[in-house]
PDB file of N, CA and C in Angstrom:
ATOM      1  N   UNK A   1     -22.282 144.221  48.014  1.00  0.00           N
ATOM      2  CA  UNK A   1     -22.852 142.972  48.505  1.00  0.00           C
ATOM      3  C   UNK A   1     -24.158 143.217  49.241  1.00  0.00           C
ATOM      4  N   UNK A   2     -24.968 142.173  49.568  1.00  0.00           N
ATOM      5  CA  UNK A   2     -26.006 142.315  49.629  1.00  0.00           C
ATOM      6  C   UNK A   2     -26.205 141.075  50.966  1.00  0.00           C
ATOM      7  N   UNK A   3     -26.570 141.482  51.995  1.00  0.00           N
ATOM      8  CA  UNK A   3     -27.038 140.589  53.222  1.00  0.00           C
ATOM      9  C   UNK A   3     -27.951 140.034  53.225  1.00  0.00           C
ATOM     10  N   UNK A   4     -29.084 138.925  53.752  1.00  0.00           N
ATOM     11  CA  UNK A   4     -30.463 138.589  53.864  1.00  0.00           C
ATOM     12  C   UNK A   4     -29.963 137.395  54.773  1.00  0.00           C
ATOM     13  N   UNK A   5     -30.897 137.900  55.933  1.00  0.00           N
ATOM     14  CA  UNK A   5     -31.605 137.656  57.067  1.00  0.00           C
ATOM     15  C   UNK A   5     -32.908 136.984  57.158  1.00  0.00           C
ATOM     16  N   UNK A   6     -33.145 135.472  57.393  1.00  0.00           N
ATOM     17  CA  UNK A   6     -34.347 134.916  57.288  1.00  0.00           C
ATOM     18  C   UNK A   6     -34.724 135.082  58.865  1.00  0.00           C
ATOM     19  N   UNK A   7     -36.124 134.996  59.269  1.00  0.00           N
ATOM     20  CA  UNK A   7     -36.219 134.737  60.699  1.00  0.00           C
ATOM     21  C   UNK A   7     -38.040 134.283  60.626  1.00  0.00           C
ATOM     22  N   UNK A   8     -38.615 133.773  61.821  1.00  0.00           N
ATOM     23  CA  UNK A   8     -39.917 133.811  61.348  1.00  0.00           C
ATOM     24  C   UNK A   8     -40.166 132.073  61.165  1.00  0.00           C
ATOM     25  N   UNK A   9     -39.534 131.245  60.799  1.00  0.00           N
ATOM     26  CA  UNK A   9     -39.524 129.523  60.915  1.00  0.00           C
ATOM     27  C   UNK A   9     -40.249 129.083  62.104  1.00  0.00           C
ATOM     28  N   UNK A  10     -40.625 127.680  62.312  1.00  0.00           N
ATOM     29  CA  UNK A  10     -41.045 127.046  63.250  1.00  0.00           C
ATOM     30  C   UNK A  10     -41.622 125.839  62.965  1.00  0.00           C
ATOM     31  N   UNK A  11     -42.288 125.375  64.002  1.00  0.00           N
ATOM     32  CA  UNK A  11     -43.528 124.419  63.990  1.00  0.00           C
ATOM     33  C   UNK A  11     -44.656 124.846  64.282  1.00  0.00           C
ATOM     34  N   UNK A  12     -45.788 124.518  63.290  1.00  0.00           N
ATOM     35  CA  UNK A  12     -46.873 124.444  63.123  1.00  0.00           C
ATOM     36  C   UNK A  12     -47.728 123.736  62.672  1.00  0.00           C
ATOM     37  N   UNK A  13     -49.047 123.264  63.610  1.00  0.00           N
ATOM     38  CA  UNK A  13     -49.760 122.019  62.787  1.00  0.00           C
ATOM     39  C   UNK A  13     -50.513 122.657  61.603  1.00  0.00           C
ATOM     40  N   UNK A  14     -51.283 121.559  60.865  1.00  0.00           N
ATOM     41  CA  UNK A  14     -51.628 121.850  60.056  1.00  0.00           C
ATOM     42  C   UNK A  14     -52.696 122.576  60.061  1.00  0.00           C
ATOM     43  N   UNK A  15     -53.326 123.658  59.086  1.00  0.00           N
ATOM     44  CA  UNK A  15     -54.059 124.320  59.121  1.00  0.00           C
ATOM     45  C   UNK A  15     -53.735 126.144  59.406  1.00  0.00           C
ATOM     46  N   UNK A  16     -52.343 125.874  59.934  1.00  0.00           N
ATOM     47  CA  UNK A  16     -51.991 126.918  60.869  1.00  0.00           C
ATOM     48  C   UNK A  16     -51.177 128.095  60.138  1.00  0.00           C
ATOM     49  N   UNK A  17     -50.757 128.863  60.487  1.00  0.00           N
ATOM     50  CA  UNK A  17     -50.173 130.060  59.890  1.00  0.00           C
ATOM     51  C   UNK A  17     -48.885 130.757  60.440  1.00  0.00           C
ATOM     52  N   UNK A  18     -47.898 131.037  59.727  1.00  0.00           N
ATOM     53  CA  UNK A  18     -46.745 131.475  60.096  1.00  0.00           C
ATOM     54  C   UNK A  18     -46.560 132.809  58.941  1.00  0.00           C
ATOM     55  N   UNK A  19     -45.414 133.620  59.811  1.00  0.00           N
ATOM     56  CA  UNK A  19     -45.198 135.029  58.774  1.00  0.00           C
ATOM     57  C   UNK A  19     -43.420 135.100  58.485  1.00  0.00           C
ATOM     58  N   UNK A  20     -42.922 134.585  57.819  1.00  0.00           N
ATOM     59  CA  UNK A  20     -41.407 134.887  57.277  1.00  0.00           C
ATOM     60  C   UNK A  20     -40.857 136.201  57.281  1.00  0.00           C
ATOM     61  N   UNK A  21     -40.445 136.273  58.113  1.00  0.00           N
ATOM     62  CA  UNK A  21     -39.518 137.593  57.831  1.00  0.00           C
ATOM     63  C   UNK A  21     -37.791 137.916  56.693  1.00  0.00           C
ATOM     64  N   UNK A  22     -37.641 138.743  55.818  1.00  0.00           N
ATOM     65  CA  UNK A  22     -35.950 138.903  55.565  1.00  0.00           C
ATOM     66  C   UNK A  22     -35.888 140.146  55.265  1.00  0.00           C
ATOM     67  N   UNK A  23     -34.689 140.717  56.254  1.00  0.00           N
ATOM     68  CA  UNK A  23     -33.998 141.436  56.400  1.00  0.00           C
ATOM     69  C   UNK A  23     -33.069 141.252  55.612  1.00  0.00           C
ATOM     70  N   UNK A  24     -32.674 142.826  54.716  1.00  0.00           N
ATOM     71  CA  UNK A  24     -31.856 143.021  53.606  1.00  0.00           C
ATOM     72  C   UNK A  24     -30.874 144.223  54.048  1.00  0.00           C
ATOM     73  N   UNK A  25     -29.569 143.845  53.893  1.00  0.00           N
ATOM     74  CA  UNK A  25     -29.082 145.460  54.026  1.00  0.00           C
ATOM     75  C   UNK A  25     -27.554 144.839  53.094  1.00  0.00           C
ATOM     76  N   UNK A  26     -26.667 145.844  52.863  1.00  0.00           N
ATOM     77  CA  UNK A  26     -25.692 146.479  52.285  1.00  0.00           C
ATOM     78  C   UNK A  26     -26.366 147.009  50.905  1.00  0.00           C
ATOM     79  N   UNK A  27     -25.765 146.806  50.025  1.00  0.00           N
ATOM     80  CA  UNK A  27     -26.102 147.708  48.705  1.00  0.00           C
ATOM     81  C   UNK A  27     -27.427 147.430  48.085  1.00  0.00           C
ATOM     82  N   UNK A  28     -28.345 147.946  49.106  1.00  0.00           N
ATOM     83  CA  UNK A  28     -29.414 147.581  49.060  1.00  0.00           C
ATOM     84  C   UNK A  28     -30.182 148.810  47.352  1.00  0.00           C
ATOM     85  N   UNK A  29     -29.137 149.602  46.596  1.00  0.00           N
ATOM     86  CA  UNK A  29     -30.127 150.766  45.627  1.00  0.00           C
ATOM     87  C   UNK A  29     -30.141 149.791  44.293  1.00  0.00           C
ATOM     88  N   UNK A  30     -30.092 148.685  44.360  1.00  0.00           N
ATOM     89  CA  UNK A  30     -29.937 147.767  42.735  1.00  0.00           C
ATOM     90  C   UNK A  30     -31.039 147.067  42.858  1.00  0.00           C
ATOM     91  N   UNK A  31     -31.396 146.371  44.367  1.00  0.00           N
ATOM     92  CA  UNK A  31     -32.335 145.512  44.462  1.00  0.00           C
ATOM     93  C   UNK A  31     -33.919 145.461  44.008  1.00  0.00           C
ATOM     94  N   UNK A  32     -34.737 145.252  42.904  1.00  0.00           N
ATOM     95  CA  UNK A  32     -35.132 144.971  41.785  1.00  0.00           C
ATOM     96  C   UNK A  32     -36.239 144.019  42.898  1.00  0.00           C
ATOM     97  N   UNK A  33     -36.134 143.083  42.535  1.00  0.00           N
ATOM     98  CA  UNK A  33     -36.914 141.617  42.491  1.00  0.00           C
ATOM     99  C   UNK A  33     -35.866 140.439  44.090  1.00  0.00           C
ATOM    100  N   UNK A  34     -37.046 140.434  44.928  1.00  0.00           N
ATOM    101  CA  UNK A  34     -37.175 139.807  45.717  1.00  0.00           C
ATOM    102  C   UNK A  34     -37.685 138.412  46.185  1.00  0.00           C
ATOM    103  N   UNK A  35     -37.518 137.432  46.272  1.00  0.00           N
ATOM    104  CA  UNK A  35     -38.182 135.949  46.198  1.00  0.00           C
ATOM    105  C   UNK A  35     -38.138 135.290  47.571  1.00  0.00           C
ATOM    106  N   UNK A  36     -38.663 134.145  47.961  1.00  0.00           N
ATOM    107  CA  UNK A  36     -39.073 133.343  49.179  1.00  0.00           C
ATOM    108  C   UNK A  36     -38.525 131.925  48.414  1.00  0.00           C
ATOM    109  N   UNK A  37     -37.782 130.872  48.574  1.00  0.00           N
ATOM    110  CA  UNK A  37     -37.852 130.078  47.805  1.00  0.00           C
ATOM    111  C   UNK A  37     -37.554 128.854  49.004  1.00  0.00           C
ATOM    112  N   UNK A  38     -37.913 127.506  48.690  1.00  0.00           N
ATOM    113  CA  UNK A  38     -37.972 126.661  49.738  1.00  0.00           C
ATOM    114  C   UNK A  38     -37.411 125.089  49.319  1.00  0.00           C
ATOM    115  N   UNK A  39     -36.587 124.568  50.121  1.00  0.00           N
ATOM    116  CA  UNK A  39     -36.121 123.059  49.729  1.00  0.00           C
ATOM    117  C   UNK A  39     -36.511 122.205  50.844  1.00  0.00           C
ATOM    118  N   UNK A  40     -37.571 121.479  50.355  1.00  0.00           N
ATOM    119  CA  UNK A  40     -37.767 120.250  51.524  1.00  0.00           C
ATOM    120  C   UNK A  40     -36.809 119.319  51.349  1.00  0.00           C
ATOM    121  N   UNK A  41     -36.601 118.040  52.696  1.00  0.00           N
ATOM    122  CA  UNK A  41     -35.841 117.563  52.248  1.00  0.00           C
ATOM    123  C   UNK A  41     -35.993 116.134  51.545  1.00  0.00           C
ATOM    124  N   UNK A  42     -34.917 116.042  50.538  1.00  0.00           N
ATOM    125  CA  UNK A  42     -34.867 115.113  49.454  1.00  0.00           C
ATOM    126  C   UNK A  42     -34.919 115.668  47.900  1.00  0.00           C
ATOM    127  N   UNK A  43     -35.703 116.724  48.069  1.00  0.00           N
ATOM    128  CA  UNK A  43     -36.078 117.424  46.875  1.00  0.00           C
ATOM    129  C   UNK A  43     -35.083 119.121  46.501  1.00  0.00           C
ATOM    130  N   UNK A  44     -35.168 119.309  45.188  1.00  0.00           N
ATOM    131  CA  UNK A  44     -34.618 120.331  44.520  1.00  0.00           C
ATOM    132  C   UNK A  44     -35.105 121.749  45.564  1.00  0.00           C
ATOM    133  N   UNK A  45     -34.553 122.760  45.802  1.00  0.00           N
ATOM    134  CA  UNK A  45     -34.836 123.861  45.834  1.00  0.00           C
ATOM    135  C   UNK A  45     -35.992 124.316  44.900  1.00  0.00           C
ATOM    136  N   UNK A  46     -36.704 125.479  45.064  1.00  0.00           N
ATOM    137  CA  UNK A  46     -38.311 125.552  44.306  1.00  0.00           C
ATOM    138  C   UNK A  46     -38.935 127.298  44.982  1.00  0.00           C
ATOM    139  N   UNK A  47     -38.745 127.579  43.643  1.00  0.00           N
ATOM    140  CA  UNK A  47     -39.604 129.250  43.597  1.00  0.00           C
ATOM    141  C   UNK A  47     -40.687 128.915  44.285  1.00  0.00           C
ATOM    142  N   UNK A  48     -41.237 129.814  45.665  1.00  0.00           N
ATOM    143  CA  UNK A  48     -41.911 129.889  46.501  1.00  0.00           C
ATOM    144  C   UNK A  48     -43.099 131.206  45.718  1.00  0.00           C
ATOM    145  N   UNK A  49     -42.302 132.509  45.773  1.00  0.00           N
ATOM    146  CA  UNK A  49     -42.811 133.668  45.078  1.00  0.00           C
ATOM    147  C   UNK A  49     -41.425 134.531  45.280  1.00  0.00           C
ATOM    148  N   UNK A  50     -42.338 136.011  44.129  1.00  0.00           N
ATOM    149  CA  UNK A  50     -41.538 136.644  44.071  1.00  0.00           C
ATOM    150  C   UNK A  50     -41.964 138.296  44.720  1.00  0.00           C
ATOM    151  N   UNK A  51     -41.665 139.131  44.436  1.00  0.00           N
ATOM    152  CA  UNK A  51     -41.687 140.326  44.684  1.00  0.00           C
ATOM    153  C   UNK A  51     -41.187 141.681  43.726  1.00  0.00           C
ATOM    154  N   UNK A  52     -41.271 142.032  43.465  1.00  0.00           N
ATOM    155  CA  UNK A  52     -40.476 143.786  42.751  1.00  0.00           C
ATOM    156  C   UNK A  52     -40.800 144.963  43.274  1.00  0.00           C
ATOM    157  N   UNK A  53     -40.546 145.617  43.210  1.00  0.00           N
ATOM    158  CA  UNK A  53     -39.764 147.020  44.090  1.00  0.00           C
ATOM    159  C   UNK A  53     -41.198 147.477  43.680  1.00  0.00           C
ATOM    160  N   UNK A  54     -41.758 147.631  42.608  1.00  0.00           N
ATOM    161  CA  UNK A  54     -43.312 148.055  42.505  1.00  0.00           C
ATOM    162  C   UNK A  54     -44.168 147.258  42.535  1.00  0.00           C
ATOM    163  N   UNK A  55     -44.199 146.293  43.055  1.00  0.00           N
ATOM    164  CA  UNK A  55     -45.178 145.397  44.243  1.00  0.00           C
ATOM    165  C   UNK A  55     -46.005 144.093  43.426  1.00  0.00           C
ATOM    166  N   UNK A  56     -45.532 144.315  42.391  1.00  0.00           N
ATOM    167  CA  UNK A  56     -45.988 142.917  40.892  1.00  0.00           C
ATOM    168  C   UNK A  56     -45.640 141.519  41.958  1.00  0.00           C
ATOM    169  N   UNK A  57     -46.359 140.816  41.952  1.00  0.00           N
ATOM    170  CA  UNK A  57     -46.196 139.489  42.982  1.00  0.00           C
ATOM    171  C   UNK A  57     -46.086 138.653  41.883  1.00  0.00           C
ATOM    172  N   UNK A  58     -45.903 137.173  42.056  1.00  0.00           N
ATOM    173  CA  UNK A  58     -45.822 135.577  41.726  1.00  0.00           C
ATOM    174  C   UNK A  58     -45.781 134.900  42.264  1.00  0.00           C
ATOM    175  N   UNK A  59     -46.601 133.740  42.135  1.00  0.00           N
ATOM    176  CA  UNK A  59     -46.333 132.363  43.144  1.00  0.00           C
ATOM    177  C   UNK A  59     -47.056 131.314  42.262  1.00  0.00           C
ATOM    178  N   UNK A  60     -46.245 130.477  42.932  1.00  0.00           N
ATOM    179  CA  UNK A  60     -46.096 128.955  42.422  1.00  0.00           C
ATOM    180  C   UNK A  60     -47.392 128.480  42.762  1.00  0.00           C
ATOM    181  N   UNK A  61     -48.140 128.026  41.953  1.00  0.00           N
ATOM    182  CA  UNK A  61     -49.189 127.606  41.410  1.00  0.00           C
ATOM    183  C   UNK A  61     -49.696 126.340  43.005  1.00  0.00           C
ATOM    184  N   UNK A  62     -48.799 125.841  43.550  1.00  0.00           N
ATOM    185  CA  UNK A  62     -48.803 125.187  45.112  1.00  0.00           C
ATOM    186  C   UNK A  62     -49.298 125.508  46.527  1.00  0.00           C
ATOM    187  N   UNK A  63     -49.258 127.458  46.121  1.00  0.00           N
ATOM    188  CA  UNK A  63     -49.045 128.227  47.386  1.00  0.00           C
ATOM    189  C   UNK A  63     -50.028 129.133  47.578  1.00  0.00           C
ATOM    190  N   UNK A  64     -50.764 129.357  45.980  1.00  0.00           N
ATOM    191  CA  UNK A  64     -51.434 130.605  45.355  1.00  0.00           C
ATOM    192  C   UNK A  64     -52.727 130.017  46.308  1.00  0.00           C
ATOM    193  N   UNK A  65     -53.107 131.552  46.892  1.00  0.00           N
ATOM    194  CA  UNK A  65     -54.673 131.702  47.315  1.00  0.00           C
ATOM    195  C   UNK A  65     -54.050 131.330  49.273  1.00  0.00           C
ATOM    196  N   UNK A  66     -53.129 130.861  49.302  1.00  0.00           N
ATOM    197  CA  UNK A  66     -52.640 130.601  50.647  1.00  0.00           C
ATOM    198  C   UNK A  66     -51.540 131.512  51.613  1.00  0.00           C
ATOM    199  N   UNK A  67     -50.542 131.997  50.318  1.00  0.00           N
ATOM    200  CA  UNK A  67     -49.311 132.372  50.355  1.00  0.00           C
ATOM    201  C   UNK A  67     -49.581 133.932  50.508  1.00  0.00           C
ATOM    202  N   UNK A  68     -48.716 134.996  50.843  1.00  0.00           N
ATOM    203  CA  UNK A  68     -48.785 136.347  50.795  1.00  0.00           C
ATOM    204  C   UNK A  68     -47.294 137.209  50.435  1.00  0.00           C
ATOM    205  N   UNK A  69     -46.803 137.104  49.485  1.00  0.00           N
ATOM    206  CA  UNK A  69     -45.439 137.782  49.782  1.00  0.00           C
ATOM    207  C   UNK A  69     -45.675 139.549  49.814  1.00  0.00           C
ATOM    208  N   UNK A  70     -44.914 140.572  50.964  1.00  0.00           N
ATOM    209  CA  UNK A  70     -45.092 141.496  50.998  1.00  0.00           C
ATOM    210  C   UNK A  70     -44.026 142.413  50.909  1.00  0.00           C
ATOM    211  N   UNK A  71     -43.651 143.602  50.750  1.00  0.00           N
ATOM    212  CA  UNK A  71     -42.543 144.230  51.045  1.00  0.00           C
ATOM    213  C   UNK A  71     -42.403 145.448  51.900  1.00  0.00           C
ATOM    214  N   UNK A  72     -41.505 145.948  52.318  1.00  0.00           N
ATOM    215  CA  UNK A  72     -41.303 147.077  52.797  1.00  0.00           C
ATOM    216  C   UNK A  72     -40.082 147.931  52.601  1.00  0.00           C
ATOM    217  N   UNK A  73     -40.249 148.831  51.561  1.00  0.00           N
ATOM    218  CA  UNK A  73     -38.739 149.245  51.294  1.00  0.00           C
ATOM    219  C   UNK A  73     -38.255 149.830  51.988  1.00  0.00           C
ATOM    220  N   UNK A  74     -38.868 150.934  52.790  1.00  0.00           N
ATOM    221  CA  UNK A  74     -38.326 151.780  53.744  1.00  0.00           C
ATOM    222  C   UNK A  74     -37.916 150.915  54.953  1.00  0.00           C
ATOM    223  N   UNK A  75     -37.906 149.516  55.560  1.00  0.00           N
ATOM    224  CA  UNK A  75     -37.654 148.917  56.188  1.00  0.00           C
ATOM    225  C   UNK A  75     -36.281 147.457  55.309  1.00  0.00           C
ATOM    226  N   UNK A  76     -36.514 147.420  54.326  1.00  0.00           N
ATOM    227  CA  UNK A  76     -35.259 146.571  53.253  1.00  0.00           C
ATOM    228  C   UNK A  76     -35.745 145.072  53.806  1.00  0.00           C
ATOM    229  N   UNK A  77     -37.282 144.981  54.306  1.00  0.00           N
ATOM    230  CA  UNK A  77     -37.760 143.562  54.466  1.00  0.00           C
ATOM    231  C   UNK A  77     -38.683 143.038  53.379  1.00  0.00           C
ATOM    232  N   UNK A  78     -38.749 142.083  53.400  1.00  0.00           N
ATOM    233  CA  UNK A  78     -39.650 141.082  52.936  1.00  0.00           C
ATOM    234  C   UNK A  78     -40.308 140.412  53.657  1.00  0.00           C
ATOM    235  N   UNK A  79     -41.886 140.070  53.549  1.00  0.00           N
ATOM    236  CA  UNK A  79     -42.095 138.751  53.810  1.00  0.00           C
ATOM    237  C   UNK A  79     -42.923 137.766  53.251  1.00  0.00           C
ATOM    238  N   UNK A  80     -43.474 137.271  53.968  1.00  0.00           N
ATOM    239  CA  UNK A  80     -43.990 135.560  53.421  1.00  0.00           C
ATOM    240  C   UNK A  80     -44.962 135.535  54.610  1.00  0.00           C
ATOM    241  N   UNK A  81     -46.354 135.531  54.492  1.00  0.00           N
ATOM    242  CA  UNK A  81     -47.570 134.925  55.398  1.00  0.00           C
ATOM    243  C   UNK A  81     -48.288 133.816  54.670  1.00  0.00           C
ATOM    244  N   UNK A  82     -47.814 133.001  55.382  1.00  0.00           N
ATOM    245  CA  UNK A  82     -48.055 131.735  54.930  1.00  0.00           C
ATOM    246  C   UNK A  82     -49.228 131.347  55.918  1.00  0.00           C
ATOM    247  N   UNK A  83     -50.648 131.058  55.629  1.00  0.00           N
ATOM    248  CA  UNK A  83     -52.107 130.299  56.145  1.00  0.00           C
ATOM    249  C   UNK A  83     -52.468 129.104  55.416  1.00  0.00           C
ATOM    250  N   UNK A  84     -53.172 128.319  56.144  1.00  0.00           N
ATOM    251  CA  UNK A  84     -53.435 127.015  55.542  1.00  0.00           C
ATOM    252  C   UNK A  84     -52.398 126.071  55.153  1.00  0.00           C
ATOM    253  N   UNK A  85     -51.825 126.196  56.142  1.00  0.00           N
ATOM    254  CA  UNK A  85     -50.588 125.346  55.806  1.00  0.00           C
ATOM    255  C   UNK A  85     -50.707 123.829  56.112  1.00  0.00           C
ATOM    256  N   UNK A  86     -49.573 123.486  55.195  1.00  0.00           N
ATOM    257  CA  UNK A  86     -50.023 121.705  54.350  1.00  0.00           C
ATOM    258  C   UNK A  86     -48.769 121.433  55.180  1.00  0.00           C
ATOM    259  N   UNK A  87     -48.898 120.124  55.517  1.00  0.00           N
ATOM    260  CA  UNK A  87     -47.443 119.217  55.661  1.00  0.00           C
ATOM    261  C   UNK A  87     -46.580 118.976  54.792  1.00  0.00           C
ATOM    262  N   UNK A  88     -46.827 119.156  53.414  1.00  0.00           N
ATOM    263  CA  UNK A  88     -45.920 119.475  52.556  1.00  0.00           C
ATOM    264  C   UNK A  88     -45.147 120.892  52.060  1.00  0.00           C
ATOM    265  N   UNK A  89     -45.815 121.763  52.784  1.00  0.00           N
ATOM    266  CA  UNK A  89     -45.439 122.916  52.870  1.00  0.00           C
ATOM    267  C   UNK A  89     -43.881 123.099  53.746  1.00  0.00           C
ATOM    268  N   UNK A  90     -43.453 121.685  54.677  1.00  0.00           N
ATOM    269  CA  UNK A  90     -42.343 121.687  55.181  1.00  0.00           C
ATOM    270  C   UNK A  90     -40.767 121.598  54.763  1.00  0.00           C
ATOM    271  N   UNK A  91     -40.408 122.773  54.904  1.00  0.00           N
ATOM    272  CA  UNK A  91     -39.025 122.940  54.003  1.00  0.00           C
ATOM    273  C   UNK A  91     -38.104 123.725  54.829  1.00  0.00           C
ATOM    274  N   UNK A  92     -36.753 123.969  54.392  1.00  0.00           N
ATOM    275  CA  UNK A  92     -36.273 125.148  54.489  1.00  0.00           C
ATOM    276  C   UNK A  92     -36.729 126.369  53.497  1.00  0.00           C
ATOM    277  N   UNK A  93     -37.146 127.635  54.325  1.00  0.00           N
ATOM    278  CA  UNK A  93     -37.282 128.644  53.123  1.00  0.00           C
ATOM    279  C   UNK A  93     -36.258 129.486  53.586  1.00  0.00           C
ATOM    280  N   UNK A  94     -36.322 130.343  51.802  1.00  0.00           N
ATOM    281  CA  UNK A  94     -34.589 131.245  51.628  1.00  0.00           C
ATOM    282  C   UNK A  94     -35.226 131.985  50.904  1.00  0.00           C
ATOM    283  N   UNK A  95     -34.787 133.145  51.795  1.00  0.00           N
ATOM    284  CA  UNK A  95     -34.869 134.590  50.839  1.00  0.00           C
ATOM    285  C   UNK A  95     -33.674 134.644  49.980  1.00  0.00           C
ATOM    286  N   UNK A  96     -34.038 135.110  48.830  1.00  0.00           N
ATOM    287  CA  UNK A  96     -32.961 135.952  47.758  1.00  0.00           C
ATOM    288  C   UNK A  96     -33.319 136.708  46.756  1.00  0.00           C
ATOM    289  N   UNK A  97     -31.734 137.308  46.486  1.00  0.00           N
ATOM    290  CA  UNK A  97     -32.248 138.838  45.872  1.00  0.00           C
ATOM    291  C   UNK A  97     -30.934 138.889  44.969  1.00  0.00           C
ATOM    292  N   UNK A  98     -30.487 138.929  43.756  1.00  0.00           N
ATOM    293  CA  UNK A  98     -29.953 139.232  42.855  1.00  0.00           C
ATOM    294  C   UNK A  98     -28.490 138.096  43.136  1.00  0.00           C
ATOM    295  N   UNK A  99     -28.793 137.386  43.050  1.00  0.00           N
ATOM    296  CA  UNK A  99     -27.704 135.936  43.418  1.00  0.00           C
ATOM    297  C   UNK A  99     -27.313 136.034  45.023  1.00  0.00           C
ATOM    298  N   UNK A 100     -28.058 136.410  45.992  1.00  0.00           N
ATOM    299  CA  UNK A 100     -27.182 136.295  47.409  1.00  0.00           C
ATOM    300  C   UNK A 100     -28.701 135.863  48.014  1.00  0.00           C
ATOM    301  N   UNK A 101     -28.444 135.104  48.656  1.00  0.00           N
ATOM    302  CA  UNK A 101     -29.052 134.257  49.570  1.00  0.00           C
ATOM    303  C   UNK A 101     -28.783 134.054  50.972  1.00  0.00           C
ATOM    304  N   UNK A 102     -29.736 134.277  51.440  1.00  0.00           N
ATOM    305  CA  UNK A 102     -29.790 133.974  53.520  1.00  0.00           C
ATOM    306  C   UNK A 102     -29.649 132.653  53.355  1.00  0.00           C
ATOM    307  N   UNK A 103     -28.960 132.167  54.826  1.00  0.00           N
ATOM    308  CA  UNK A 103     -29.200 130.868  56.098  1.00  0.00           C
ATOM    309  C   UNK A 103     -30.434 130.104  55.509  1.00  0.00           C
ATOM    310  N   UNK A 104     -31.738 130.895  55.346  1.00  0.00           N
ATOM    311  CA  UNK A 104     -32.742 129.718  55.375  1.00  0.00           C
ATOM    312  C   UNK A 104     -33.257 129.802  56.571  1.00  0.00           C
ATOM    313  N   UNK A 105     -34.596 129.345  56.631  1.00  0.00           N
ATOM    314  CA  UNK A 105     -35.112 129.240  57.793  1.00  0.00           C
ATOM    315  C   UNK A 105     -36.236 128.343  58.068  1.00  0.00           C
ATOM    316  N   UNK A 106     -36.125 126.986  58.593  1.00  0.00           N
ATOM    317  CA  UNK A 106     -36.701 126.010  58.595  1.00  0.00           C
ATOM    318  C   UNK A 106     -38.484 125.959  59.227  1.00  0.00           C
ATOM    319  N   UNK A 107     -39.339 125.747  58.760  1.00  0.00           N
ATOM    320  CA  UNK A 107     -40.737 125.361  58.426  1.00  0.00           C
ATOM    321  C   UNK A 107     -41.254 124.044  58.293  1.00  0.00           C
ATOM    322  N   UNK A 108     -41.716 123.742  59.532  1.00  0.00           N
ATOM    323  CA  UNK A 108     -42.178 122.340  59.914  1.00  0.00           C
ATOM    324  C   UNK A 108     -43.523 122.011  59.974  1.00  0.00           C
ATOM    325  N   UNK A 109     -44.188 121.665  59.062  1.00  0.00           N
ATOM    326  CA  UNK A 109     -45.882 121.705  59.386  1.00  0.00           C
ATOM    327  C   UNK A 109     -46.296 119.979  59.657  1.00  0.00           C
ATOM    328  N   UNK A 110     -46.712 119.775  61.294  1.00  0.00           N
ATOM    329  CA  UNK A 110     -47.326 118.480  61.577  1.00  0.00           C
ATOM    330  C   UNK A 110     -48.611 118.084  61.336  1.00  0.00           C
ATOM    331  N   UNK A 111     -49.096 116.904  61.241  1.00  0.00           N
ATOM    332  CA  UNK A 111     -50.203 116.581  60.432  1.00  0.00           C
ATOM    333  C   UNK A 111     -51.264 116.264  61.224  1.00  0.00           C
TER     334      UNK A 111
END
């Protein structure tokens, strides 16, 4: 099994910048491909970006040029530096990694 730890959420007005943290641990030697993914509310859950163990990124065409996903293996984190942030950028975001998913960690951007 596989743990993830979101931390790093808040409020922020717009314009402003926040850094997502997730912490990964138990059987951490399979883990492959890493993601940030976010559900505002009313709406579907939604690929944020991704990550892989050799550092190939993706992001949703919403986030790109704003967004940063990073890794650290020797640490089993991820994150997410998020600048220029939109009021629609307000969601819960969730790390996950091979079907196991963190808490979430809520992201509030005021206008």
């Amino acid at each position: 099994q596989v743990q993830l730890v979101e931390s790093g959420g808040g409020l922020v007005q717009a314009g402003g910048s926040l850094r997502l943290s997730c912490a990964a641990s138990g059987s951490m030697f399979s883990i492959n491909v890493m993601g940030w993914y976010r559900q505002a509310p009313g709406k579907q859950r939604e690929l944020v970006a991704t990550i892989r163990s050799g550092g190939h990124t993706h992001y949703v065409d919403s986030v790109k040029g704003r967004f940063t996903i990073s890794r650290d293996n020797a640490k089993n984190t991820v994150y997410l530096q998020m600048n220029s942030l939109k009021p629609e950028d307000t969601a819960v975001y969730y790390c996950s990694s091979m079907g196991y998913w963190g808490k979430g960690t809520l992201v509030t951007v005021s206008s």
